[in-house]
PDB file of N, CA and C in Angstrom:
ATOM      1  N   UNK A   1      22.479  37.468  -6.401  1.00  0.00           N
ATOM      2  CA  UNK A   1      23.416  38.365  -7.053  1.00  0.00           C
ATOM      3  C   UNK A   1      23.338  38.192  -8.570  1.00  0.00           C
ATOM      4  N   UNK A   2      23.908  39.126  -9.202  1.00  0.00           N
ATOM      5  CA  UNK A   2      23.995  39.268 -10.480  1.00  0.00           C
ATOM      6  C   UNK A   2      24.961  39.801 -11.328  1.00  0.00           C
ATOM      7  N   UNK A   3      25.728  38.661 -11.807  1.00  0.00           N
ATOM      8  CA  UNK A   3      27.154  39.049 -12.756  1.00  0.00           C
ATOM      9  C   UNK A   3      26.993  39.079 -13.849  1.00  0.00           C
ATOM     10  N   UNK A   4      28.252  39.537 -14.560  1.00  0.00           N
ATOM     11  CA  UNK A   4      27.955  39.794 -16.394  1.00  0.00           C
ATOM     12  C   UNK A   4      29.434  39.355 -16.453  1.00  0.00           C
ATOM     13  N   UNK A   5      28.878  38.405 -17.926  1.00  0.00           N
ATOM     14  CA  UNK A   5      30.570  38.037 -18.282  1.00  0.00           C
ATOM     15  C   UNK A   5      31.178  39.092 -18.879  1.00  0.00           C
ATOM     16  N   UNK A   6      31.977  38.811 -19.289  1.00  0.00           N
ATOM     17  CA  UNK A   6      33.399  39.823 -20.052  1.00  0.00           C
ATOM     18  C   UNK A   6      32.057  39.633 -21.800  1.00  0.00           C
ATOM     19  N   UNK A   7      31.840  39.105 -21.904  1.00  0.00           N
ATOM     20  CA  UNK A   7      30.619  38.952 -22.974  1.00  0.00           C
ATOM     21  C   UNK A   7      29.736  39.866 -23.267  1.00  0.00           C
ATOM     22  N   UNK A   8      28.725  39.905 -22.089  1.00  0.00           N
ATOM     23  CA  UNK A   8      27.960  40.377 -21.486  1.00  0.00           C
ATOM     24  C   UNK A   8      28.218  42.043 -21.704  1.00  0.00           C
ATOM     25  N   UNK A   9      29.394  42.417 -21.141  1.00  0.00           N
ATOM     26  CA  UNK A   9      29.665  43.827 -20.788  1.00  0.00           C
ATOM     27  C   UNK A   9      30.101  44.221 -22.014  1.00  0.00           C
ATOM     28  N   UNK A  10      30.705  43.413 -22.946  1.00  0.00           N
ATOM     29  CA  UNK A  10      31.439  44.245 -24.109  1.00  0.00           C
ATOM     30  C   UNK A  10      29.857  44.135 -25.046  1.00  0.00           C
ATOM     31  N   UNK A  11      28.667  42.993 -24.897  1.00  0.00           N
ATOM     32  CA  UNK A  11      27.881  43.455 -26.068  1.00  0.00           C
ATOM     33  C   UNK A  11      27.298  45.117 -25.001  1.00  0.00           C
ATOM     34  N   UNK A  12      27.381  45.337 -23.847  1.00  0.00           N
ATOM     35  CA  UNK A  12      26.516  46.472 -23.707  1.00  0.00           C
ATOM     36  C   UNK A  12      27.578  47.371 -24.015  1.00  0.00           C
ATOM     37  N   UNK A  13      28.964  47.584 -24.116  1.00  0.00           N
ATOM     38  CA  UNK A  13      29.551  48.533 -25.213  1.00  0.00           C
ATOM     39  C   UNK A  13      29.267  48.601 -26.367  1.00  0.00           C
ATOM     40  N   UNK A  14      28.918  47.611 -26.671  1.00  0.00           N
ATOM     41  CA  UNK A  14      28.687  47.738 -28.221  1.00  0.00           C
ATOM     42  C   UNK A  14      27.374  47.916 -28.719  1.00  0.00           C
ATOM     43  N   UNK A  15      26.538  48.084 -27.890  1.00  0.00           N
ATOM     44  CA  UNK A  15      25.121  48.663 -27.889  1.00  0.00           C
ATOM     45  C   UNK A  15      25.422  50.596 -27.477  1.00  0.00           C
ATOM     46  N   UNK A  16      26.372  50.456 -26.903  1.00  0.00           N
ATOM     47  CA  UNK A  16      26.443  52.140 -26.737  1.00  0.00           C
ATOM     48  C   UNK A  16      26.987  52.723 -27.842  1.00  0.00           C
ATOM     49  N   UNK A  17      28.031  52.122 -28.345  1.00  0.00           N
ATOM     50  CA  UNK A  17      28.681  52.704 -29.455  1.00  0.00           C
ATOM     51  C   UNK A  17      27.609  52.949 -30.640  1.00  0.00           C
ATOM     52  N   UNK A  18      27.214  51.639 -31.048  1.00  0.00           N
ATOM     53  CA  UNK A  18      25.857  51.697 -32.018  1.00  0.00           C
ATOM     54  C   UNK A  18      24.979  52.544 -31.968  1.00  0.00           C
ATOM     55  N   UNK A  19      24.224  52.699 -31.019  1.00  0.00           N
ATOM     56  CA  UNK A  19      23.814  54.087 -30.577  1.00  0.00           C
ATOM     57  C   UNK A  19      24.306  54.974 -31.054  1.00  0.00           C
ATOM     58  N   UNK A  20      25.238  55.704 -30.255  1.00  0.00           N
ATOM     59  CA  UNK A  20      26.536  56.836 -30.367  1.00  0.00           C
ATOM     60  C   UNK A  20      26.430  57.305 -31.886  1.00  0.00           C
ATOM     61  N   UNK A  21      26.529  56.076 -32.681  1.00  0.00           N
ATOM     62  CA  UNK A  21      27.044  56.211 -34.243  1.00  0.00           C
ATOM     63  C   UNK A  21      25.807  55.920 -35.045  1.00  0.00           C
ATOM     64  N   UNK A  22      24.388  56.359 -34.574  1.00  0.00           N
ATOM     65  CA  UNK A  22      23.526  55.592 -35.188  1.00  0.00           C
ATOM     66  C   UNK A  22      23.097  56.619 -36.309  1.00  0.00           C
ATOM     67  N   UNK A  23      23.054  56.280 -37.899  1.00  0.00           N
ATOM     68  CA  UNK A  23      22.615  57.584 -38.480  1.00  0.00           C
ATOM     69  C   UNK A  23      21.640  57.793 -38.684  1.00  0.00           C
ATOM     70  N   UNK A  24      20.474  56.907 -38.862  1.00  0.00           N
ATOM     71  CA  UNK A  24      19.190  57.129 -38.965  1.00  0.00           C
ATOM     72  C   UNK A  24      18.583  58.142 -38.142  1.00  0.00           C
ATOM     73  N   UNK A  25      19.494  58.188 -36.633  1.00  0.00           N
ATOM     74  CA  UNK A  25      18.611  59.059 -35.905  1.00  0.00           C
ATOM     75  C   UNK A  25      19.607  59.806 -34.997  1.00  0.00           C
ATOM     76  N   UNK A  26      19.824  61.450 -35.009  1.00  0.00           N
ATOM     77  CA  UNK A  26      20.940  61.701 -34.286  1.00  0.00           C
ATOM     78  C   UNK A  26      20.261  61.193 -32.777  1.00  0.00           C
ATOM     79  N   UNK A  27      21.313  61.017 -31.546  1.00  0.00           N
ATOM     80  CA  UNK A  27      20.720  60.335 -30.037  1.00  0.00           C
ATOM     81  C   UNK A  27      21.972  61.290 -30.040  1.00  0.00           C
ATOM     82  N   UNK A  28      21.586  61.850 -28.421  1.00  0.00           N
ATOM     83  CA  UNK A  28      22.247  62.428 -27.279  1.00  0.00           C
ATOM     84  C   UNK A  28      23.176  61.609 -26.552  1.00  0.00           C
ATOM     85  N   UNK A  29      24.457  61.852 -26.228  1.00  0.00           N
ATOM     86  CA  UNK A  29      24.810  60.951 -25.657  1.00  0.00           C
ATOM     87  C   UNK A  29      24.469  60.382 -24.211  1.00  0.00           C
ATOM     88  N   UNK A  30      23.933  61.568 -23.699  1.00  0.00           N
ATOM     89  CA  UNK A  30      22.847  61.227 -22.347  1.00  0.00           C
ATOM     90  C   UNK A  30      21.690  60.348 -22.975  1.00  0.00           C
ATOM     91  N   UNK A  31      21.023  60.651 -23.855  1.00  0.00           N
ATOM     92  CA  UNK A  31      19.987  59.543 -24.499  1.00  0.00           C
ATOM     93  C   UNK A  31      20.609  57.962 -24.466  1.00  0.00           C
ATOM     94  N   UNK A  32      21.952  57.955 -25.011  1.00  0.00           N
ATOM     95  CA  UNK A  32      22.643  56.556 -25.149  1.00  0.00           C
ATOM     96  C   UNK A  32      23.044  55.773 -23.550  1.00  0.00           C
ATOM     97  N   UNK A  33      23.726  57.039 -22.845  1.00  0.00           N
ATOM     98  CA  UNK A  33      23.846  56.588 -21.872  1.00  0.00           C
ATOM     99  C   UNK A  33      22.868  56.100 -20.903  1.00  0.00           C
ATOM    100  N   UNK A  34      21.759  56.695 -20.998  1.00  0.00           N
ATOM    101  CA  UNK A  34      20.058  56.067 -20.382  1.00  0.00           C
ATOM    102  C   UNK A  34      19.858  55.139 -20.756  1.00  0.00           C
ATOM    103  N   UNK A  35      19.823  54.933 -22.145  1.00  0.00           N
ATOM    104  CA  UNK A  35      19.111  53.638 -22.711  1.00  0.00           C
ATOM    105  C   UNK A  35      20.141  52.401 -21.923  1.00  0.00           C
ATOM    106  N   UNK A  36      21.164  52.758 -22.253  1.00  0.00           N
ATOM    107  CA  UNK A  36      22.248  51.059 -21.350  1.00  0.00           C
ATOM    108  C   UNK A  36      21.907  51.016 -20.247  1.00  0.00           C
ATOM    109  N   UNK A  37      21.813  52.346 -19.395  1.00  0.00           N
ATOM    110  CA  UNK A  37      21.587  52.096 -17.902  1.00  0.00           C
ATOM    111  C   UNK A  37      19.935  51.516 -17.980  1.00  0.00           C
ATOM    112  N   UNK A  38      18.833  51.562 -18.568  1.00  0.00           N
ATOM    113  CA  UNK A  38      17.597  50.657 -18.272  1.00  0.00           C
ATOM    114  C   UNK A  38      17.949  49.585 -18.543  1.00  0.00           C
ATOM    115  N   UNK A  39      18.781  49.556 -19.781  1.00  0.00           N
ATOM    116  CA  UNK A  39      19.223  47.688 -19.828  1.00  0.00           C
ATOM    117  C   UNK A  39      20.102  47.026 -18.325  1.00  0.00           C
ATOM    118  N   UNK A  40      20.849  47.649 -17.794  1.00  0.00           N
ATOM    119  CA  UNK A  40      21.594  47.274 -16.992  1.00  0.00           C
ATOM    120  C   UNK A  40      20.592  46.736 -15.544  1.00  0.00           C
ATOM    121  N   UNK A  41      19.732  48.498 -15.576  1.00  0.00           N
ATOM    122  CA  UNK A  41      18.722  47.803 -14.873  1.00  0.00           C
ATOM    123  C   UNK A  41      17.631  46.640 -14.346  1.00  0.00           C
ATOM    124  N   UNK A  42      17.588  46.142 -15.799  1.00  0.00           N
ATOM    125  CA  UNK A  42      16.610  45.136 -15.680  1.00  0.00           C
ATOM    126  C   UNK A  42      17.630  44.269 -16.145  1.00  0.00           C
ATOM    127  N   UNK A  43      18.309  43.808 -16.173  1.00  0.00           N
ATOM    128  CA  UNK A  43      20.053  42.664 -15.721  1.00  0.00           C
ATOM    129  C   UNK A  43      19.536  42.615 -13.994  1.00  0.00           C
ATOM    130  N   UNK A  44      20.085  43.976 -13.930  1.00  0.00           N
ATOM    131  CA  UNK A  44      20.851  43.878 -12.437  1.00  0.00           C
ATOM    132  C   UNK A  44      18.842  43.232 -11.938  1.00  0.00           C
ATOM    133  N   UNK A  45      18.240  43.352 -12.080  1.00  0.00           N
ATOM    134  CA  UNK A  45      16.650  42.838 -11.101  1.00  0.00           C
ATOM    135  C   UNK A  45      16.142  41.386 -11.756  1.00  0.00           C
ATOM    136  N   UNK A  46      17.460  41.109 -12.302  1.00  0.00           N
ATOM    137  CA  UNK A  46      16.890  39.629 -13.126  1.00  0.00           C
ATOM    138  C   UNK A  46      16.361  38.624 -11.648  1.00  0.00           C
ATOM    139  N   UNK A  47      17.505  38.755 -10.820  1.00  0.00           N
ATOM    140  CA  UNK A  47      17.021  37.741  -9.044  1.00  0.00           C
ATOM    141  C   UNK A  47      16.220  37.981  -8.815  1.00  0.00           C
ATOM    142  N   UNK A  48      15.313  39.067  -8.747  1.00  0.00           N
ATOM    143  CA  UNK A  48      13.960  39.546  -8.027  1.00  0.00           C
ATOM    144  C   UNK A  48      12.972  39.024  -8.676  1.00  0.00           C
ATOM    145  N   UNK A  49      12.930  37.909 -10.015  1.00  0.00           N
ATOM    146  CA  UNK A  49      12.122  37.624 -10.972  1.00  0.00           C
ATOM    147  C   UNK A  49      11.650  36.055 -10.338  1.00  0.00           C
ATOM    148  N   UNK A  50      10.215  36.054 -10.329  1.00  0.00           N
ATOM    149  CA  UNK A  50       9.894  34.884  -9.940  1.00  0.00           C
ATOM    150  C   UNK A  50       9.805  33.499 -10.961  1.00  0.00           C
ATOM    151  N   UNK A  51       9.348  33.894 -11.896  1.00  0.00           N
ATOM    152  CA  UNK A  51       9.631  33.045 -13.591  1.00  0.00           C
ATOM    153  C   UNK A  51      10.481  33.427 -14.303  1.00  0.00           C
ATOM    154  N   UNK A  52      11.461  32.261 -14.483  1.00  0.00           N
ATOM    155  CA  UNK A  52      12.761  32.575 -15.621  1.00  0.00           C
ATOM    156  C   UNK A  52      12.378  31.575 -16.714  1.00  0.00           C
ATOM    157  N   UNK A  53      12.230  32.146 -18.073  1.00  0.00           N
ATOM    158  CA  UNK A  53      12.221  31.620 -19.132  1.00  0.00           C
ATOM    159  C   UNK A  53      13.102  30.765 -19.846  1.00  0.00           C
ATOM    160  N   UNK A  54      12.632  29.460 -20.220  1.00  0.00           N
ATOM    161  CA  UNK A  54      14.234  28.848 -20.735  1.00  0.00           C
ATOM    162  C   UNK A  54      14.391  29.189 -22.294  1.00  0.00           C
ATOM    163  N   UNK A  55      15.742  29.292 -22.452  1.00  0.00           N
ATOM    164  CA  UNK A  55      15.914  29.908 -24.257  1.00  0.00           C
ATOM    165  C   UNK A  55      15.173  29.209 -25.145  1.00  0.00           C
ATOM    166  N   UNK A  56      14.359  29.403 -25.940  1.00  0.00           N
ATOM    167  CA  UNK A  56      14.091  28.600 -27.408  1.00  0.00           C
ATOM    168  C   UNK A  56      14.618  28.920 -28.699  1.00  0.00           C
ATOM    169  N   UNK A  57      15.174  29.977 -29.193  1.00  0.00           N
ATOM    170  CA  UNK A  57      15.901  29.912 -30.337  1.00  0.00           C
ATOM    171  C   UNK A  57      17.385  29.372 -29.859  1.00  0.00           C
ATOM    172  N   UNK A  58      17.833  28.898 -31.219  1.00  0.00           N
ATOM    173  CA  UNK A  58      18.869  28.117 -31.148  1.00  0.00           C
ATOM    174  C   UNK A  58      20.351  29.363 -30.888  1.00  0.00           C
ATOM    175  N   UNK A  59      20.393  30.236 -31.602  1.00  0.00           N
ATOM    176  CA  UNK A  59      20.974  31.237 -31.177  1.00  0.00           C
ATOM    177  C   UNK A  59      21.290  31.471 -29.685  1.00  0.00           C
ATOM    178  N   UNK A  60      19.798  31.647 -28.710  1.00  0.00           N
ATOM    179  CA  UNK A  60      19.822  31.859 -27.688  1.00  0.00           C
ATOM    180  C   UNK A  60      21.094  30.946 -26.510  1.00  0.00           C
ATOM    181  N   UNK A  61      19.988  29.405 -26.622  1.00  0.00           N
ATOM    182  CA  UNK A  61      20.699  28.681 -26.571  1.00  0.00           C
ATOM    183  C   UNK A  61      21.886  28.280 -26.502  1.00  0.00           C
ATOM    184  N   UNK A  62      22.618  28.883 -27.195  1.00  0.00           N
ATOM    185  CA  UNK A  62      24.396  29.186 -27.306  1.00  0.00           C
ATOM    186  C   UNK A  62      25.216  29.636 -26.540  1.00  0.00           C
ATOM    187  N   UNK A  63      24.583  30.645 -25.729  1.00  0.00           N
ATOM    188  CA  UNK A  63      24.900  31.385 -24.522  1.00  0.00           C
ATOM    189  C   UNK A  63      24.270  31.026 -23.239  1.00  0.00           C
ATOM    190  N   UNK A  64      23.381  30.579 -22.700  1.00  0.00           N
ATOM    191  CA  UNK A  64      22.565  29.918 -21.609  1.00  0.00           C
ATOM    192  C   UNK A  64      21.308  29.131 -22.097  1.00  0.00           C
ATOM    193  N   UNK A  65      20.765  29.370 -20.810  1.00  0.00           N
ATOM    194  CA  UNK A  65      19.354  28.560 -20.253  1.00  0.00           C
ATOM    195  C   UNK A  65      18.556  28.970 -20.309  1.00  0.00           C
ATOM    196  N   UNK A  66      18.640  30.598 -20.009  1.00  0.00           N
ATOM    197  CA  UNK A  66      17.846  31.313 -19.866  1.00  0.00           C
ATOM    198  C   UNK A  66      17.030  32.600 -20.533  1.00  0.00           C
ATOM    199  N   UNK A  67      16.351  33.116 -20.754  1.00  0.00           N
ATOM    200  CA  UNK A  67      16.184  34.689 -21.296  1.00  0.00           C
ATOM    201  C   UNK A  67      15.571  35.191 -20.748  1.00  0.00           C
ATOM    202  N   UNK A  68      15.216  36.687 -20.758  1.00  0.00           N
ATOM    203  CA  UNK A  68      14.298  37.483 -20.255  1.00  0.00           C
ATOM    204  C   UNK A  68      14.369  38.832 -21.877  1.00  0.00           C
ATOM    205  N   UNK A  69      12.856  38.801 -22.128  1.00  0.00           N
ATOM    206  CA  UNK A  69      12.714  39.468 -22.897  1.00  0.00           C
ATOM    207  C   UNK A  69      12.404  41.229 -22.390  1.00  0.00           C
ATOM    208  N   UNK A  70      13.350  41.784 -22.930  1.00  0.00           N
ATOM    209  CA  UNK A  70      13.080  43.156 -22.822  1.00  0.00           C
ATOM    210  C   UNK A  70      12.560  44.136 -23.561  1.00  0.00           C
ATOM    211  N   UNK A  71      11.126  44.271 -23.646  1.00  0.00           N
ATOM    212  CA  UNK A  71      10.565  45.437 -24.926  1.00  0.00           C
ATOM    213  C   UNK A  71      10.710  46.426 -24.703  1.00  0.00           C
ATOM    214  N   UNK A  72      11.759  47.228 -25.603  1.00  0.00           N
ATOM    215  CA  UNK A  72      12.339  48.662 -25.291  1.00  0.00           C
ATOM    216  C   UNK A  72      11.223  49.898 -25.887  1.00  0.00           C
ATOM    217  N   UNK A  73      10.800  49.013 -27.227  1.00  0.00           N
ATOM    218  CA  UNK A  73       9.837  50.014 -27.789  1.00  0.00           C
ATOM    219  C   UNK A  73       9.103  48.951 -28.900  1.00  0.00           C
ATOM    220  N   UNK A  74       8.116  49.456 -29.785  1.00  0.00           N
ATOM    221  CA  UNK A  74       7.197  48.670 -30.679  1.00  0.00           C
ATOM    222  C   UNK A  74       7.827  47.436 -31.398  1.00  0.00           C
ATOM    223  N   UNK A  75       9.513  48.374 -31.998  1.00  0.00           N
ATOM    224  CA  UNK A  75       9.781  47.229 -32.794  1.00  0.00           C
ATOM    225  C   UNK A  75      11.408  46.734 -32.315  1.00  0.00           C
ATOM    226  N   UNK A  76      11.738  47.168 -31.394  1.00  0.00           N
ATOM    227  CA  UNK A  76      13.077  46.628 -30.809  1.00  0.00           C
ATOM    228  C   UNK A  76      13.064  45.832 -29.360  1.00  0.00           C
ATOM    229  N   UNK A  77      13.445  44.302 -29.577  1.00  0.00           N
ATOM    230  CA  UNK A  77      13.493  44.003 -28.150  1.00  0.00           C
ATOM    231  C   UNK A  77      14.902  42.994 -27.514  1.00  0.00           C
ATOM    232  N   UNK A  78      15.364  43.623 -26.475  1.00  0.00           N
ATOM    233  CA  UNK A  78      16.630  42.465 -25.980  1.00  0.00           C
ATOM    234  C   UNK A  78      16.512  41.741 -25.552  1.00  0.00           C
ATOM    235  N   UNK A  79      17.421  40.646 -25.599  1.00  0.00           N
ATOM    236  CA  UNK A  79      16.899  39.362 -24.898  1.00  0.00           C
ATOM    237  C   UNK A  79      18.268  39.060 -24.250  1.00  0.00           C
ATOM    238  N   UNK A  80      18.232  39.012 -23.190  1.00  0.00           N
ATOM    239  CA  UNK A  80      18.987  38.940 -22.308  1.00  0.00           C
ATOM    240  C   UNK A  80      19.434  37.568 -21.777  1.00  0.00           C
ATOM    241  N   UNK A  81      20.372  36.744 -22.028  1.00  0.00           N
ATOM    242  CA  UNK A  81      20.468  35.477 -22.133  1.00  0.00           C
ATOM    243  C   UNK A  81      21.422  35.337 -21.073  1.00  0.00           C
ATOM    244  N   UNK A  82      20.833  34.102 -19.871  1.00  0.00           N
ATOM    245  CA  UNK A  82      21.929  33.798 -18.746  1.00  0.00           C
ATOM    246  C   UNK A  82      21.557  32.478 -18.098  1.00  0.00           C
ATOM    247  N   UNK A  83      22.314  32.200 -16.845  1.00  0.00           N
ATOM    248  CA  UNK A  83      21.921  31.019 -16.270  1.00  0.00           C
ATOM    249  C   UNK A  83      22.135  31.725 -14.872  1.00  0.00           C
ATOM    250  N   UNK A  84      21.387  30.116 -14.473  1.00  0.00           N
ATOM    251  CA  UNK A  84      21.240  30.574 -12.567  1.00  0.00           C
ATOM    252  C   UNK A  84      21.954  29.029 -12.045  1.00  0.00           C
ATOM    253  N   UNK A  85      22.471  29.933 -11.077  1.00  0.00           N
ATOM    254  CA  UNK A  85      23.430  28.587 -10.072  1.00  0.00           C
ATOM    255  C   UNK A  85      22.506  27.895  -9.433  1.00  0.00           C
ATOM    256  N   UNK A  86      22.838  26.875  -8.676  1.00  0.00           N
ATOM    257  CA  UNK A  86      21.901  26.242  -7.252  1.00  0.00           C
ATOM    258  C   UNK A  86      21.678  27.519  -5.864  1.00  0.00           C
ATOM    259  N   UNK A  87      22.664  28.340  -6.274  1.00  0.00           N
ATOM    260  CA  UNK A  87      22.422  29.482  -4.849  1.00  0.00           C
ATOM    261  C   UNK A  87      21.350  30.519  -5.612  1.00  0.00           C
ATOM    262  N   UNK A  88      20.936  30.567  -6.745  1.00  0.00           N
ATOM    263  CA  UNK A  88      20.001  31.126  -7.408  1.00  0.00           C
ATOM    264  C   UNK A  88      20.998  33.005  -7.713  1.00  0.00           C
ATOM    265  N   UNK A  89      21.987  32.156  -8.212  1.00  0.00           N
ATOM    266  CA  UNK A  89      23.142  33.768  -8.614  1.00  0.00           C
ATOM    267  C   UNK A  89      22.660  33.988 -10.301  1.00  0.00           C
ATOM    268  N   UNK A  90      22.384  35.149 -10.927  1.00  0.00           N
ATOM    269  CA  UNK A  90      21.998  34.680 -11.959  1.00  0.00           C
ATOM    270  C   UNK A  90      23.692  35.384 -12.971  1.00  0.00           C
ATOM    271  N   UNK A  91      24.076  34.228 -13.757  1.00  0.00           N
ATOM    272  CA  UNK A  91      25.318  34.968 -14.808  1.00  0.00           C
ATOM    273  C   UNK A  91      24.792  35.379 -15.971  1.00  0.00           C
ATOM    274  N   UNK A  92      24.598  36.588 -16.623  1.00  0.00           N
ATOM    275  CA  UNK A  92      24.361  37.027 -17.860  1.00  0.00           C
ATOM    276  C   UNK A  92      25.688  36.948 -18.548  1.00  0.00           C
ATOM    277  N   UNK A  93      25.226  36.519 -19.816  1.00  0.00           N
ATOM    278  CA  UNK A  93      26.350  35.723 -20.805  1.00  0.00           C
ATOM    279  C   UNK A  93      26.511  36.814 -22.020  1.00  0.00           C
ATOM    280  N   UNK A  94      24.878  37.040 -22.585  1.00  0.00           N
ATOM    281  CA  UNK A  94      24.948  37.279 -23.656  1.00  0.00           C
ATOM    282  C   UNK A  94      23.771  38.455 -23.986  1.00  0.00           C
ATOM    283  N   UNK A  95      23.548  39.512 -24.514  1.00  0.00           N
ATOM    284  CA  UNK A  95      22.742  40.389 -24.661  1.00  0.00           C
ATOM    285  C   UNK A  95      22.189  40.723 -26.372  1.00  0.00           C
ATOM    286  N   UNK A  96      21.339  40.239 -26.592  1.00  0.00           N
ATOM    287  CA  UNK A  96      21.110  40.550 -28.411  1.00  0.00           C
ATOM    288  C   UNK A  96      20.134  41.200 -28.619  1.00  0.00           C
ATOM    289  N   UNK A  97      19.950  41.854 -29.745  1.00  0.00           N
ATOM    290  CA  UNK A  97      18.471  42.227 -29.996  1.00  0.00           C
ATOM    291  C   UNK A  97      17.448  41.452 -30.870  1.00  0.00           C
ATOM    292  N   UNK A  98      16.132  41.664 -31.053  1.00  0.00           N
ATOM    293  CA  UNK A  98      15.600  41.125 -31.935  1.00  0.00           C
ATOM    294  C   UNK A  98      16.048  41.019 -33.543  1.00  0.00           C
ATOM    295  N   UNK A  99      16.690  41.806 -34.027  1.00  0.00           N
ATOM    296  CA  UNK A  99      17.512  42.476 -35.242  1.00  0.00           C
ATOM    297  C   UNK A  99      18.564  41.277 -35.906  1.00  0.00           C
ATOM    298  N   UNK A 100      18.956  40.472 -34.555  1.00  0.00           N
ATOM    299  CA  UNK A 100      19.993  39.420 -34.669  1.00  0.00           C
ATOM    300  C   UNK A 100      19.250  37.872 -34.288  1.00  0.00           C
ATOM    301  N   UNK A 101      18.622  37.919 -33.553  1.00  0.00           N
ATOM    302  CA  UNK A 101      17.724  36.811 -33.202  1.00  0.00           C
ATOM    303  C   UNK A 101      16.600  36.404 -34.221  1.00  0.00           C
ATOM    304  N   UNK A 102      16.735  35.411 -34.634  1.00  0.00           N
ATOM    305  CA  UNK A 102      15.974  34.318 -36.090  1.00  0.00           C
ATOM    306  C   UNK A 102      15.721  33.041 -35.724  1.00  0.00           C
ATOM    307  N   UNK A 103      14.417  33.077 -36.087  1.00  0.00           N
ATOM    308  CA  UNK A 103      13.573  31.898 -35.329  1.00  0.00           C
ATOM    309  C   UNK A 103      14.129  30.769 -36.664  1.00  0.00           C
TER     310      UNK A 103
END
């Protein structure tokens, strides 16, 4: 299974809103609403993953154990930060982009 903290869910509001309000580029709100639902997607199939990565930036770190890098496009990517129980449940904590993440 696969949960999202109260964390978790408010950064993917706040990835919609950003969107929503982005001026560089007008987006559809069906455009915004797609883009969260592929993120959600590849959350929700994090269990089906046979290698889980452990965090290396210190940032990461802060929030779990874990990441899974998501390349959305050339120069934007999320990193999806969580841990896994002994029943292999995975909790997503924390969701950032490359934009915020500094090695």
């Amino acid at each position: 299974m696969v949960y999202y903290s109260k964390q978790a869910t408010d950064d993917l509001d706040e990835i919609l809103k950003g969107l929503l309000m982005w001026r560089k580029h007008s987006l559809t709100r069906e455009f915004c609403v797609n883009y969260i639902s592929d993120i959600v997607d590849i959350c929700d199939n994090l269990s089906t993953k046979r290698l889980h990565f452990n965090a290396s930036y210190e940032i990461h770190k802060r929030y779990g154990k874990k990441v899974h890098k998501y390349f959305r496009n050339k120069s934007t990517t999320w990193y999806i930060i969580y841990d896994i129980d002994p029943n292999n449940n995975i909790f997503i904590n924390k969701i950032i982009s490359n934009y915020v993440t500094v090695s």
